[in-house]
Protein backbone atom coordinates (compact mmCIF):
# COMPACT_ATOMS: atom_id res chain seq x y z
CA UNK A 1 21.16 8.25 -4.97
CA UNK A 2 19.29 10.07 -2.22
CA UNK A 3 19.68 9.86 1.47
CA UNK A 4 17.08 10.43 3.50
CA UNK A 5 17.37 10.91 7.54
CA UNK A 6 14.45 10.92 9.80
CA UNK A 7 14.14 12.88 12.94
CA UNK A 8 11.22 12.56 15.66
CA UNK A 9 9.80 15.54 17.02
CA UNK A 10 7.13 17.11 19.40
CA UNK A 11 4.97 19.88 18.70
CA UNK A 12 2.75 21.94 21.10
CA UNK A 13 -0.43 23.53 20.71
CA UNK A 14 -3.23 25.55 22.95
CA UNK A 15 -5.64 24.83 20.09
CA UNK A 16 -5.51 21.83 18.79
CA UNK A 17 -3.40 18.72 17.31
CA UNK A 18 -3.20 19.87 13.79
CA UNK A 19 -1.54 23.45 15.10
CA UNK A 20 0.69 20.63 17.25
CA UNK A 21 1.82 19.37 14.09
CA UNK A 22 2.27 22.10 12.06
CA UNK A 23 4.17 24.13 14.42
CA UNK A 24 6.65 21.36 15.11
CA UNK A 25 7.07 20.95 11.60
CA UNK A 26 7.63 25.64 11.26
CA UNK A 27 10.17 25.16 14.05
CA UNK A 28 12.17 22.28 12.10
CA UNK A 29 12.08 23.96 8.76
CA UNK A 30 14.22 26.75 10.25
CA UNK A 31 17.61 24.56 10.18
CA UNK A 32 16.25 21.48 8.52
CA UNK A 33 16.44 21.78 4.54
CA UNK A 34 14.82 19.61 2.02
CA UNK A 35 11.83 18.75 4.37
CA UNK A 36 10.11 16.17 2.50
CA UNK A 37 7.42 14.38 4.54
CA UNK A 38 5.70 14.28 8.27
CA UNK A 39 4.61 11.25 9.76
CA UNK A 40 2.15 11.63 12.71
CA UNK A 41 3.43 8.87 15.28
CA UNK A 42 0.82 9.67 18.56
CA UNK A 43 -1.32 12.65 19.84
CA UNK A 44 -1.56 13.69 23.44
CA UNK A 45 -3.48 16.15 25.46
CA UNK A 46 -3.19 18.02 28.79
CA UNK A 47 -6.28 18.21 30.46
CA UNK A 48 -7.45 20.58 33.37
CA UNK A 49 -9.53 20.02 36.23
CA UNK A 50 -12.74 21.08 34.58
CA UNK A 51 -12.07 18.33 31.66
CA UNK A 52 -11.08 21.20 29.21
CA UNK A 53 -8.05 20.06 27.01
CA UNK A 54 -5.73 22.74 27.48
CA UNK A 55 -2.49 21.63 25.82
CA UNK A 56 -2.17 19.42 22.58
CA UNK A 57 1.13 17.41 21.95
CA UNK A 58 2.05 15.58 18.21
CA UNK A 59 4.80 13.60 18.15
CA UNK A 60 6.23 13.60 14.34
CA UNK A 61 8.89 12.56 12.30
CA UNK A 62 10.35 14.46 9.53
CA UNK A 63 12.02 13.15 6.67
CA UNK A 64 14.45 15.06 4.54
CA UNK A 65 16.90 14.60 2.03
CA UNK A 66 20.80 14.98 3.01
CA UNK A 67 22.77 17.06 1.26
CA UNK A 68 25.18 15.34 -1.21
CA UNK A 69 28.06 17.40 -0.33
């Protein structure tokens, strides 16, 4: 039988929420193994004075199989 754990995450972008994602999901894959799926929980942006959004925030979880050792 498989175990799977689940660990929340945020990821950063300057250019956009899909970047957000996908760099918080580069990061874990470093020292997490067996990555198997991303759910996107919420989005958030940082906007500046001028109404530009400047930074983009995705808050993830990853799921991943444990090892059976």
């Amino acid at each position: 039988m498989t175990v799977v754990k689940v660990v929340e995450l945020v990821g950063e972008s300057t250019t956009g929420w899909e970047d957000a994602i996908q760099t918080a999901v580069k990061q874990a894959s470093k020292t997490i193994r067996h990555i198997s799926g991303v759910h996107v929980k919420n989005i958030t942006g940082t906007v500046d004075s001028e109404g530009n959004i400047v930074e983009f925030k995705a808050n993830v979880e990853l799921a991943f199989a444990v090892d059976d050792t």
